[in-house]
Protein backbone atom coordinates (compact mmCIF):
# COMPACT_ATOMS: atom_id res chain seq x y z
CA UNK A 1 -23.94 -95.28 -17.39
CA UNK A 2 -26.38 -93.94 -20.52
CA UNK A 3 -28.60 -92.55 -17.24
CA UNK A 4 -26.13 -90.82 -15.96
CA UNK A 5 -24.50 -89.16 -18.87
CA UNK A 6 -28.08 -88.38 -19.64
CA UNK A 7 -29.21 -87.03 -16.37
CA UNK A 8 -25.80 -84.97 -16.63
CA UNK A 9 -26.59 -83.61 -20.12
CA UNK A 10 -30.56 -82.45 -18.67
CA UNK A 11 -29.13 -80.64 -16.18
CA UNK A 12 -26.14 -78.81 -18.22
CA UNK A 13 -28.83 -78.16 -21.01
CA UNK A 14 -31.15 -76.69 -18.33
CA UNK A 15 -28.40 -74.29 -16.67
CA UNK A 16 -27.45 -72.37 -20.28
CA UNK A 17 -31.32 -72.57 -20.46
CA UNK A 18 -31.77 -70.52 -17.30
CA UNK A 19 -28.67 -68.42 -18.10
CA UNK A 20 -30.37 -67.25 -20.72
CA UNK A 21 -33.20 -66.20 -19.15
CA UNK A 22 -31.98 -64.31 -16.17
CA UNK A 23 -31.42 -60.34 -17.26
CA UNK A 24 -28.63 -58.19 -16.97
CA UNK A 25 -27.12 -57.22 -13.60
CA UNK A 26 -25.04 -54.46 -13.22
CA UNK A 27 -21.39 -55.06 -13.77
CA UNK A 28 -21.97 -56.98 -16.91
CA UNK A 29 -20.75 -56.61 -20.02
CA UNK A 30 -22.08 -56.66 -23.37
CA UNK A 31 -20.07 -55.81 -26.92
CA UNK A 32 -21.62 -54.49 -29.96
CA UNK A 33 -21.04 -52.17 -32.55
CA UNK A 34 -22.46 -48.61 -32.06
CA UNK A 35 -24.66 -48.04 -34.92
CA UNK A 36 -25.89 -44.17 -33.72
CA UNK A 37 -25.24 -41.37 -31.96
CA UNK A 38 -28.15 -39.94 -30.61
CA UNK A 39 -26.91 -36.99 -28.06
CA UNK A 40 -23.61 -36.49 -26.26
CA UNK A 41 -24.74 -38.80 -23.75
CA UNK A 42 -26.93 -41.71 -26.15
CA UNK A 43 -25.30 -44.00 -28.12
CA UNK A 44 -27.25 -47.30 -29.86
CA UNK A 45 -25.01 -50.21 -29.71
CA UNK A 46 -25.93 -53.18 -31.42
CA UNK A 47 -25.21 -56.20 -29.78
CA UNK A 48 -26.03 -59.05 -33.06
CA UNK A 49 -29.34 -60.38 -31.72
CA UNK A 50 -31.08 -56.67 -31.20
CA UNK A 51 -30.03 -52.80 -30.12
CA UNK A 52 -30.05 -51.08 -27.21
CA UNK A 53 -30.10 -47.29 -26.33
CA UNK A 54 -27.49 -46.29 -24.13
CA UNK A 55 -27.23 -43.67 -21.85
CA UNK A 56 -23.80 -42.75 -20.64
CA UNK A 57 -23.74 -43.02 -16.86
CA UNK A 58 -22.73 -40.03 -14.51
CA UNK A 59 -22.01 -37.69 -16.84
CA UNK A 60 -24.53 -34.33 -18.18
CA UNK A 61 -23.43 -32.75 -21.17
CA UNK A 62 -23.57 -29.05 -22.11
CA UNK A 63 -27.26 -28.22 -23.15
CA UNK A 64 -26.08 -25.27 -25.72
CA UNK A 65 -24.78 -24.74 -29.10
CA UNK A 66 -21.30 -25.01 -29.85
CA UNK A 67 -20.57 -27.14 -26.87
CA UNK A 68 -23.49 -29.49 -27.54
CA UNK A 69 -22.50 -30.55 -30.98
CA UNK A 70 -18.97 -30.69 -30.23
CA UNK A 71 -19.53 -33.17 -27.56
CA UNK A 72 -21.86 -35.40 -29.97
CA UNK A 73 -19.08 -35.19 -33.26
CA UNK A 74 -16.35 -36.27 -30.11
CA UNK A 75 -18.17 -38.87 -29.17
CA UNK A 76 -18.96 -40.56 -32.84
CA UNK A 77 -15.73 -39.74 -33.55
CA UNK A 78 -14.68 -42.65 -30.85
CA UNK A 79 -17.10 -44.99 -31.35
CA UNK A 80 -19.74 -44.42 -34.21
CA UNK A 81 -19.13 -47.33 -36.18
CA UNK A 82 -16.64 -48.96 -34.33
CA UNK A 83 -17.11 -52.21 -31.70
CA UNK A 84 -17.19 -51.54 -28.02
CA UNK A 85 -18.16 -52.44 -24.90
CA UNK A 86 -20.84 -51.63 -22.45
CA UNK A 87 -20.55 -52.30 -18.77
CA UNK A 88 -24.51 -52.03 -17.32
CA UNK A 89 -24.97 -50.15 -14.36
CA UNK A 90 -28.68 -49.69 -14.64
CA UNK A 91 -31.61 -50.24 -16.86
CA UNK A 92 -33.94 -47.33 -17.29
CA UNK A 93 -37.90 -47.78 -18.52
CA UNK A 94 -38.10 -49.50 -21.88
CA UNK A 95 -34.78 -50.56 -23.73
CA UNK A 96 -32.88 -47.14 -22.37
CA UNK A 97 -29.60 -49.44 -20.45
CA UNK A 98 -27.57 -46.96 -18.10
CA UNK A 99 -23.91 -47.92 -18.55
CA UNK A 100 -20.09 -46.95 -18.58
CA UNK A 101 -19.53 -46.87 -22.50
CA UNK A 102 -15.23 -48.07 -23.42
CA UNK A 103 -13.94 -48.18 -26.61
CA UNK A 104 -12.64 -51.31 -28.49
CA UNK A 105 -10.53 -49.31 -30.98
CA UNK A 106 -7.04 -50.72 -31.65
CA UNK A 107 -5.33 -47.19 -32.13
CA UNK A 108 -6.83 -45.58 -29.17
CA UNK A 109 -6.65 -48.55 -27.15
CA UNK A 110 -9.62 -49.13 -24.74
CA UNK A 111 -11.35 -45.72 -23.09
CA UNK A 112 -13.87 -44.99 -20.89
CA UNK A 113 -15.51 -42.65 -23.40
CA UNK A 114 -17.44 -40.45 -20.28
CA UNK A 115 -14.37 -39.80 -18.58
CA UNK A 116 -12.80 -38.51 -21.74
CA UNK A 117 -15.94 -36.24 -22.72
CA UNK A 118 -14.94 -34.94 -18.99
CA UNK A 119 -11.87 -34.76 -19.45
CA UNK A 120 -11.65 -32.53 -22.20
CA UNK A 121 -14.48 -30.23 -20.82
CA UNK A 122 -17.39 -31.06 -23.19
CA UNK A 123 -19.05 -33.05 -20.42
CA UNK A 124 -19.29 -32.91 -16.64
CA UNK A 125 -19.90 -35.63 -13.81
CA UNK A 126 -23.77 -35.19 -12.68
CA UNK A 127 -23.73 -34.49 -9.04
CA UNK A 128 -22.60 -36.36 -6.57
CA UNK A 129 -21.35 -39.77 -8.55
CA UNK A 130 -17.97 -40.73 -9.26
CA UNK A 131 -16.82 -44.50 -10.20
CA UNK A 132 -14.81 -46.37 -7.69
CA UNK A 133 -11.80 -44.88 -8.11
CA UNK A 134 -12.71 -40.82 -8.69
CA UNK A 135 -12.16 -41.23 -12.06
CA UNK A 136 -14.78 -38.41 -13.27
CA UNK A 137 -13.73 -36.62 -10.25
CA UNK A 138 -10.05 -36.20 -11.81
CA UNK A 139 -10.85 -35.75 -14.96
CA UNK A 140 -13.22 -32.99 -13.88
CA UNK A 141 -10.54 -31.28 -11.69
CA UNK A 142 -8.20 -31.29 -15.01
CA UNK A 143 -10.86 -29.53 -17.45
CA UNK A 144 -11.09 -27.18 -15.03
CA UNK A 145 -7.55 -26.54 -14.44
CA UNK A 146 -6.88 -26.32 -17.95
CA UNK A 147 -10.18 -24.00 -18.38
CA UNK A 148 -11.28 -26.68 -21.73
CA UNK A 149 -14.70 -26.71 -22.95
CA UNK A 150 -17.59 -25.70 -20.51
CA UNK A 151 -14.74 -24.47 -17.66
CA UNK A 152 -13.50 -21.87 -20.36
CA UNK A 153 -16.88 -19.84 -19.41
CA UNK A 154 -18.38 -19.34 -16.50
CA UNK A 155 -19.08 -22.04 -14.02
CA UNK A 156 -21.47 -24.07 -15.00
CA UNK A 157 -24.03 -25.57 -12.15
């Protein structure tokens, strides 16, 4: 019986070992708190054991002054601060992580903070890339409708 248990308690102990080991896929989540605000599209989100840079996937922000900085104060303005939730898509060289950024506020309830730079035109989605279910894709369409941010202009490319 004291084998057994033992044997059991080796091979739990060496599966959260492993677990540990293996990196980041994407689809998985990790929660921090973002500690800076970098550009409209990089955030640093401290996760309690390190930081990562992230960049906010499928989405390009406007390279010029006013738009720029609007779409930087907008996005500390959800998160700077404030806990939230990465979902990893891809890892770029170094510590850069590639990921879908959502809020964790309890007033604003959780928000995919890309599709909301989209949506209110201080962002658009990079070339051919949506999520699963078109979600930059809409939110395009309605900043463009509405003429907000970079669709009050000219077309942007």
């Amino acid at each position: 019986m004291l084998r057994k248990r033992w044997i059991i308690g080796s091979l739990l102990g060496l599966a959260i070992l492993w677990a540990g080991l293996v990196p980041a896929f994407a689809g998985d989540s990790l929660y921090g708190k973002v500690t800076a605000v970098k550009s409209p599209t990089v955030v640093t989100l401290d996760y309690g054991e390190g930081t990562y840079d992230v960049r906010l996937v499928g989405i390009a922000a406007p390279p010029a002054e006013p738009l720029a900085s609007q779409a930087r104060e907008l996005l500390a303005s959800f998160v700077l601060g404030k806990n939230a939730r990465i979902r990893l898509e891809e890892s770029e060289k170094g510590e850069l992580l590639v990921a879908r950024l959502f809020t964790d506020d309890p007033v604003l309830g959780i928000r995919d903070v890309g599709v909301e730079l989209v949506k209110v035109g201080l962002a658009q989605r990079q070339k051919n890339f949506d999520y699963k279910y078109g979600e930059l894709a809409a939110a395009e369409a309605t900043a463009r409708a509405e003429k907000r941010g970079l669709w009050a202009q000219a077309q942007p490319k």
